[in-house]
N, C-alpha and C. Protein backbone atom coordinates (compact mmCIF):
# COMPACT_ATOMS: atom_id res chain seq x y z
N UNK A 1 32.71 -1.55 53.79
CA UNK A 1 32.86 -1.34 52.37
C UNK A 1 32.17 -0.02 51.99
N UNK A 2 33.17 0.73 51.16
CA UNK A 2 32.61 2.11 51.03
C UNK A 2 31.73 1.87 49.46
N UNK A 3 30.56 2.74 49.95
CA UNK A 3 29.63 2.38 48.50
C UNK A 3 29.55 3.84 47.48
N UNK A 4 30.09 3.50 46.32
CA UNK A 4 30.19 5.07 45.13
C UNK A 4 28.45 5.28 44.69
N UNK A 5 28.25 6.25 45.02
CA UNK A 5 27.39 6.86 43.87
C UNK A 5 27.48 7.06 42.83
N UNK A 6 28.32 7.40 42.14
CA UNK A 6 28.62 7.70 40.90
C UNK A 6 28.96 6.65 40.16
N UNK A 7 28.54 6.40 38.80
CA UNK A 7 29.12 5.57 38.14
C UNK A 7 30.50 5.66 37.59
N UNK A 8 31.08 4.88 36.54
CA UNK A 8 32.20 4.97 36.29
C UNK A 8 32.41 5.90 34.77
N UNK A 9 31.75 6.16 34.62
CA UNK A 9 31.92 7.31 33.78
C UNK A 9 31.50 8.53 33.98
N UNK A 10 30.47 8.73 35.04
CA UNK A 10 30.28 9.82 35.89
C UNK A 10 31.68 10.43 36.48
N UNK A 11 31.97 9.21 37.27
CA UNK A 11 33.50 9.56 37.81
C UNK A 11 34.62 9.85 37.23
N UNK A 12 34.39 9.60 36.02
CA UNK A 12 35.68 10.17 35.06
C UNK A 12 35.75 11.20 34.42
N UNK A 13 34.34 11.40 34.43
CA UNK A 13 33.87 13.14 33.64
C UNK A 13 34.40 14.04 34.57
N UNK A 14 33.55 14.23 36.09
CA UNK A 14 33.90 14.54 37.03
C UNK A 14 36.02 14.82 37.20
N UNK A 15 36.45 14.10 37.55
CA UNK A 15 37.82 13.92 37.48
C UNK A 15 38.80 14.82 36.51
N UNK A 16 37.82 14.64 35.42
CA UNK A 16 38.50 15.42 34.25
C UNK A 16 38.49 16.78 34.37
N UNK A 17 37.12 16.57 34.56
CA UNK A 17 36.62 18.41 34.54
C UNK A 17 36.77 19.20 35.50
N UNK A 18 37.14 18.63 36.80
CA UNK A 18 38.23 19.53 37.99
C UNK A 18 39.57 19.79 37.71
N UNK A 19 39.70 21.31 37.64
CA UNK A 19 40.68 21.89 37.77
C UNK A 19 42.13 21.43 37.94
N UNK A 20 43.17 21.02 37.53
CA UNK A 20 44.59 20.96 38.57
C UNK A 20 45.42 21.87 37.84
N UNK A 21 46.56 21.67 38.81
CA UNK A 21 48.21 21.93 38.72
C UNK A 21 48.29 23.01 37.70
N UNK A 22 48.74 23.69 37.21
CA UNK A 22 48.91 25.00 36.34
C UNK A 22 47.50 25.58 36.03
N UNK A 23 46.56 24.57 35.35
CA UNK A 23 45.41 25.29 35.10
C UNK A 23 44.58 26.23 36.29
N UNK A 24 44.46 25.15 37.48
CA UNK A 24 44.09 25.49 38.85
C UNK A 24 44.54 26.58 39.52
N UNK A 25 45.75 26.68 39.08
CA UNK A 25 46.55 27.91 39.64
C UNK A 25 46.15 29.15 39.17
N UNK A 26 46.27 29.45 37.64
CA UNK A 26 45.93 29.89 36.82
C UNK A 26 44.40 30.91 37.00
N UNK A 27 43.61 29.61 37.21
CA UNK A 27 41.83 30.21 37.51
C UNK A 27 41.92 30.40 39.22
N UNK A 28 42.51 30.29 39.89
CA UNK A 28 43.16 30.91 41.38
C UNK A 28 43.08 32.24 40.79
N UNK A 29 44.49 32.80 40.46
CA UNK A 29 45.26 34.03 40.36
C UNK A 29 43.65 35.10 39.39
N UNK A 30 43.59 34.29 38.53
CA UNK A 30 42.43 34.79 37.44
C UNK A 30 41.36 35.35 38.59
N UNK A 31 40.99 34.70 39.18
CA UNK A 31 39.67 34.78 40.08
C UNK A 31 39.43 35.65 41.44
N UNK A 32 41.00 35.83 41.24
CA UNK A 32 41.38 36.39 42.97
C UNK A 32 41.34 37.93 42.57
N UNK A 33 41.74 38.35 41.23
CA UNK A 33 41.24 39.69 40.53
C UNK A 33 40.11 40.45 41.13
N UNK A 34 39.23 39.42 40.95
CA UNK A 34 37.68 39.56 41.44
C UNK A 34 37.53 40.01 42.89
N UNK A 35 38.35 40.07 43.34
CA UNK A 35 38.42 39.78 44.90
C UNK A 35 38.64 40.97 45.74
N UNK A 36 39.24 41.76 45.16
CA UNK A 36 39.53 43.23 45.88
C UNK A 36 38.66 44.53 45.23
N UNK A 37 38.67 45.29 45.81
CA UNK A 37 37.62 46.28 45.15
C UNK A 37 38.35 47.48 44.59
N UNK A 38 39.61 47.67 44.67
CA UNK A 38 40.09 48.74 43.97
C UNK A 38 40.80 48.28 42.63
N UNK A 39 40.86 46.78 42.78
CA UNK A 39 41.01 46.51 41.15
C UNK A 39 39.87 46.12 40.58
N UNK A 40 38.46 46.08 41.18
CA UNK A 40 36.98 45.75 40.12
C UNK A 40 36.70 47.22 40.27
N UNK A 41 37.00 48.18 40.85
CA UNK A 41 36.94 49.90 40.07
C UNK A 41 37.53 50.26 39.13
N UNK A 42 38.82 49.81 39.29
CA UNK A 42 39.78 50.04 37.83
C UNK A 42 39.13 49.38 36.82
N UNK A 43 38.60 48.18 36.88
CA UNK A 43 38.52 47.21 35.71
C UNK A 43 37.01 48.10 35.23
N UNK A 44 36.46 48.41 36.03
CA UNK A 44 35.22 48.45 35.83
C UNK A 44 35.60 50.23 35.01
N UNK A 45 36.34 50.77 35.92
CA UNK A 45 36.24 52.44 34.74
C UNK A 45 37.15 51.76 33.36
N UNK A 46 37.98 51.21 32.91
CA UNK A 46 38.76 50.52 32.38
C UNK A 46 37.73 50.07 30.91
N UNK A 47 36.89 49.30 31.79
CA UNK A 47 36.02 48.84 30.48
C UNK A 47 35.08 50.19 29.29
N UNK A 48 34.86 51.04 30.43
CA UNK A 48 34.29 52.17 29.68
C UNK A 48 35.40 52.77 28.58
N UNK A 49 36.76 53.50 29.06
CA UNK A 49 37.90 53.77 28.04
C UNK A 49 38.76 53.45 29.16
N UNK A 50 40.01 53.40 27.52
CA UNK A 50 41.24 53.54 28.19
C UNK A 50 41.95 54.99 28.92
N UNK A 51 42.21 54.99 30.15
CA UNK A 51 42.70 56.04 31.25
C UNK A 51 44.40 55.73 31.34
N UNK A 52 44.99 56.98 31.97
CA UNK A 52 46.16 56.95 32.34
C UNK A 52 46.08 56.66 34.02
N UNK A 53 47.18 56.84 34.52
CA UNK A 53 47.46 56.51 35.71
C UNK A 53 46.31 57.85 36.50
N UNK A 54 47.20 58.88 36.27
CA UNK A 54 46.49 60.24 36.59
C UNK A 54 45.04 60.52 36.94
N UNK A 55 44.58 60.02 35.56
CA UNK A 55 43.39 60.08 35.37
C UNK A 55 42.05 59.01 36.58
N UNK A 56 42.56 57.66 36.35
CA UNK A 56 41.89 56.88 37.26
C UNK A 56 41.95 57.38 38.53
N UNK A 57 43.19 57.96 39.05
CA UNK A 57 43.30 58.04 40.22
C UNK A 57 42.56 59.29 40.58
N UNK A 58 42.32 60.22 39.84
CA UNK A 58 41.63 61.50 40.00
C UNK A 58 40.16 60.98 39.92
N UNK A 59 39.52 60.18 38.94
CA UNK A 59 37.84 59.83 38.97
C UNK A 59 37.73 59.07 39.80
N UNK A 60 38.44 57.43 40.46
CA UNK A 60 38.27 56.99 41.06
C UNK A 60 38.45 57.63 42.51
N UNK A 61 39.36 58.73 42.92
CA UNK A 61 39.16 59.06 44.07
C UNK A 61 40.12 58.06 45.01
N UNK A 62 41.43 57.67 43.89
CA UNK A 62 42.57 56.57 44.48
C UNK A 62 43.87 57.21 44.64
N UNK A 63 44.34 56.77 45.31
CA UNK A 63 45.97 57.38 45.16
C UNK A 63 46.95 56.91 44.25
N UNK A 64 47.58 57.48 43.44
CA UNK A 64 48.52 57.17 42.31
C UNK A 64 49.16 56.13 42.38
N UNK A 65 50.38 56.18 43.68
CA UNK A 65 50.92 54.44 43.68
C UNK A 65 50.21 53.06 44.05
N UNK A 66 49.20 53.69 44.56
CA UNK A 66 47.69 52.22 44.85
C UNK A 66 47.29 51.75 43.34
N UNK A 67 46.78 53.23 42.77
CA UNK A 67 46.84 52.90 41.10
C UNK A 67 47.89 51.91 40.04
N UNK A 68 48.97 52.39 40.54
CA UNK A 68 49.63 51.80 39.57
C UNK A 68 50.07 50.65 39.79
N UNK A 69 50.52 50.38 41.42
CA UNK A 69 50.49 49.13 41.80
C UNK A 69 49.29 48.06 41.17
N UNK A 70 48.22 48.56 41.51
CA UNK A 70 47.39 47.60 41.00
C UNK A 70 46.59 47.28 39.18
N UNK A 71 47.58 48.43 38.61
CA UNK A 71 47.76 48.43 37.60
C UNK A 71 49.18 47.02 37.19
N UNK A 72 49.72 47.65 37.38
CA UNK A 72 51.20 46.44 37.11
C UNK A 72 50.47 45.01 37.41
N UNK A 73 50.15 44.52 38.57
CA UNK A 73 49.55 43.94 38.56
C UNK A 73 48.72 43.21 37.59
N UNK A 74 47.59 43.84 37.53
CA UNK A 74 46.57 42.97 36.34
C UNK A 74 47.10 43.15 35.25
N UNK A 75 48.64 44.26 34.95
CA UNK A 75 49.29 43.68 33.13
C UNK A 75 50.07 42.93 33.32
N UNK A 76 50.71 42.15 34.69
CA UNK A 76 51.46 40.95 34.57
C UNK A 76 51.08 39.51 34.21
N UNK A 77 49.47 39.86 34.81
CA UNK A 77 48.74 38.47 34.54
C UNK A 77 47.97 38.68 33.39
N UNK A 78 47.88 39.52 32.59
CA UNK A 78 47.46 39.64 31.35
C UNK A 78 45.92 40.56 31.20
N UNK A 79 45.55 40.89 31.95
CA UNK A 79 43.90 41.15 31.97
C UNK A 79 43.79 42.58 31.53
N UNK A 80 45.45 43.50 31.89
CA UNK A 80 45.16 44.90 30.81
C UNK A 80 46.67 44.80 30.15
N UNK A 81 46.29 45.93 29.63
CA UNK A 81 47.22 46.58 28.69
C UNK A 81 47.71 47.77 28.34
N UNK A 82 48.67 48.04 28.11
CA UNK A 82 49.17 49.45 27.67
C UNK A 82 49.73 50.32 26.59
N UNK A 83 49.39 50.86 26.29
CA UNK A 83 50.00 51.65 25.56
C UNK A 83 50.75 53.58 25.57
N UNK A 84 51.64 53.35 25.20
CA UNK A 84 51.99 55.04 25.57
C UNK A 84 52.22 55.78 23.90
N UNK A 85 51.78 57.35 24.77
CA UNK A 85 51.53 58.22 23.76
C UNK A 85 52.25 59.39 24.32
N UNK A 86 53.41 59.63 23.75
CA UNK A 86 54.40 60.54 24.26
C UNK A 86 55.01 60.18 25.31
N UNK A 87 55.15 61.02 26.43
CA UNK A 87 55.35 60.59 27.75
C UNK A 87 54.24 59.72 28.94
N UNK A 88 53.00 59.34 28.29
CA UNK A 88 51.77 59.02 29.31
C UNK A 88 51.73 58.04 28.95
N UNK A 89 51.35 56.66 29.64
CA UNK A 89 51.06 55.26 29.46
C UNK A 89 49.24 54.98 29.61
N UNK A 90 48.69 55.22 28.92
CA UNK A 90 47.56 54.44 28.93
C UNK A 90 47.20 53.25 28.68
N UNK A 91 46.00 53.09 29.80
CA UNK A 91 45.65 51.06 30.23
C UNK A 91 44.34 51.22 29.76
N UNK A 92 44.14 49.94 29.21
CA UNK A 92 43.14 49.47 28.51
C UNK A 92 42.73 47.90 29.08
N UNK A 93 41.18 47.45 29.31
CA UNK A 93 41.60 45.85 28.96
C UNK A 93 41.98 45.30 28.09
N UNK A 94 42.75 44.29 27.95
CA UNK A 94 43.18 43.12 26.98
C UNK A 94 42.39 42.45 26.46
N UNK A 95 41.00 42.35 26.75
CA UNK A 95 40.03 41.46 26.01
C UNK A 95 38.55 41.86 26.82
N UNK A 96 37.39 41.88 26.29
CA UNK A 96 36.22 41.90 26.52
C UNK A 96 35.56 41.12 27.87
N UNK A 97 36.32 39.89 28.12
CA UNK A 97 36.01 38.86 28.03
C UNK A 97 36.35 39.52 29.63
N UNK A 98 36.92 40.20 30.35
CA UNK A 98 36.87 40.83 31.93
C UNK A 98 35.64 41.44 32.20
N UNK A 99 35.26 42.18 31.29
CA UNK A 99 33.88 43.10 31.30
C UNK A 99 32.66 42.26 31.56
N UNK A 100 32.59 41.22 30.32
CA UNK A 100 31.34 39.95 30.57
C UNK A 100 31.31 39.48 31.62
N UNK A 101 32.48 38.90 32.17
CA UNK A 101 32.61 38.53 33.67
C UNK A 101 31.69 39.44 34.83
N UNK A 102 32.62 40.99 34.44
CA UNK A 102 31.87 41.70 35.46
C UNK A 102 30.15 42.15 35.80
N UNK A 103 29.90 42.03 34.28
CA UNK A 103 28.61 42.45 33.71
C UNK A 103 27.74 40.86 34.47
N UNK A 104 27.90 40.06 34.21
CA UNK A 104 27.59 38.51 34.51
C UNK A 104 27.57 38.54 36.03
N UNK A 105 28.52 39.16 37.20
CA UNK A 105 28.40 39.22 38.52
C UNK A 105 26.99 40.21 38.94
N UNK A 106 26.97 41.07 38.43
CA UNK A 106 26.03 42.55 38.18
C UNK A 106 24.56 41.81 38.20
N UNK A 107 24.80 41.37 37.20
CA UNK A 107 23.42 40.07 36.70
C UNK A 107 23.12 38.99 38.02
N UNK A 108 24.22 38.37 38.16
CA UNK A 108 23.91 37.56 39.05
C UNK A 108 23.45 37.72 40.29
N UNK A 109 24.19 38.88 40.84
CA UNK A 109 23.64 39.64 42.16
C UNK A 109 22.15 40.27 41.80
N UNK A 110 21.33 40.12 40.86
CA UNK A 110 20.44 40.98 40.57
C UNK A 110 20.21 42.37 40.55
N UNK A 111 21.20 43.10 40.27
CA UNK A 111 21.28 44.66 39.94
C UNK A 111 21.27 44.87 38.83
């Protein structure tokens, strides 16, 4: 006989408050952002101003279609944004709320 630790409302909190099926996916894709380093450079010059393609790729020291690839990218899943001014598309984040994240890792690692 297998014996629970948890009580029965422990176990239901628990239950609830794990992740599934769309949401899970969701904070997957969200999280996996985090995960490569030439999109936490973008995000990270990104948060300071909004840049064009050109531009990132010239400060960051990236190549243009790496840029934009990984540009398209984070505006499919929502995390930047764009706008154009004449012929140039400038990216921006979509919300603050990428920066805190990053600022919060910074912190956490103790730097």
């Amino acid at each position: 006989m297998e014996m629970l630790l948890l009580d029965a409302r422990t176990q239901t909190l628990v239950e609830d408050y794990v992740p599934q099926g769309e949401i899970l996916e969701g904070l997957v894709t969200f999280f996996s952002v985090f995960a490569d380093a030439t999109r936490l450079r973008i995000l990270s010059a990104l948060a300071i101003t909004e840049l064009c393609v050109t531009d990132l790729s010239r400060v960051l020291q990236i190549n243009q279609t790496t840029v934009s690839h990984q540009l398209r990218f984070l505006k499919n899943i929502g995390i930047v944004r764009s706008s154009r001014i004449g012929k140039v598309i400038f990216y921006s984040l979509s919300n603050d709320t990428v920066n805190d994240i990053l600022l919060k890792g910074v912190e956490f690692l103790g730097y």
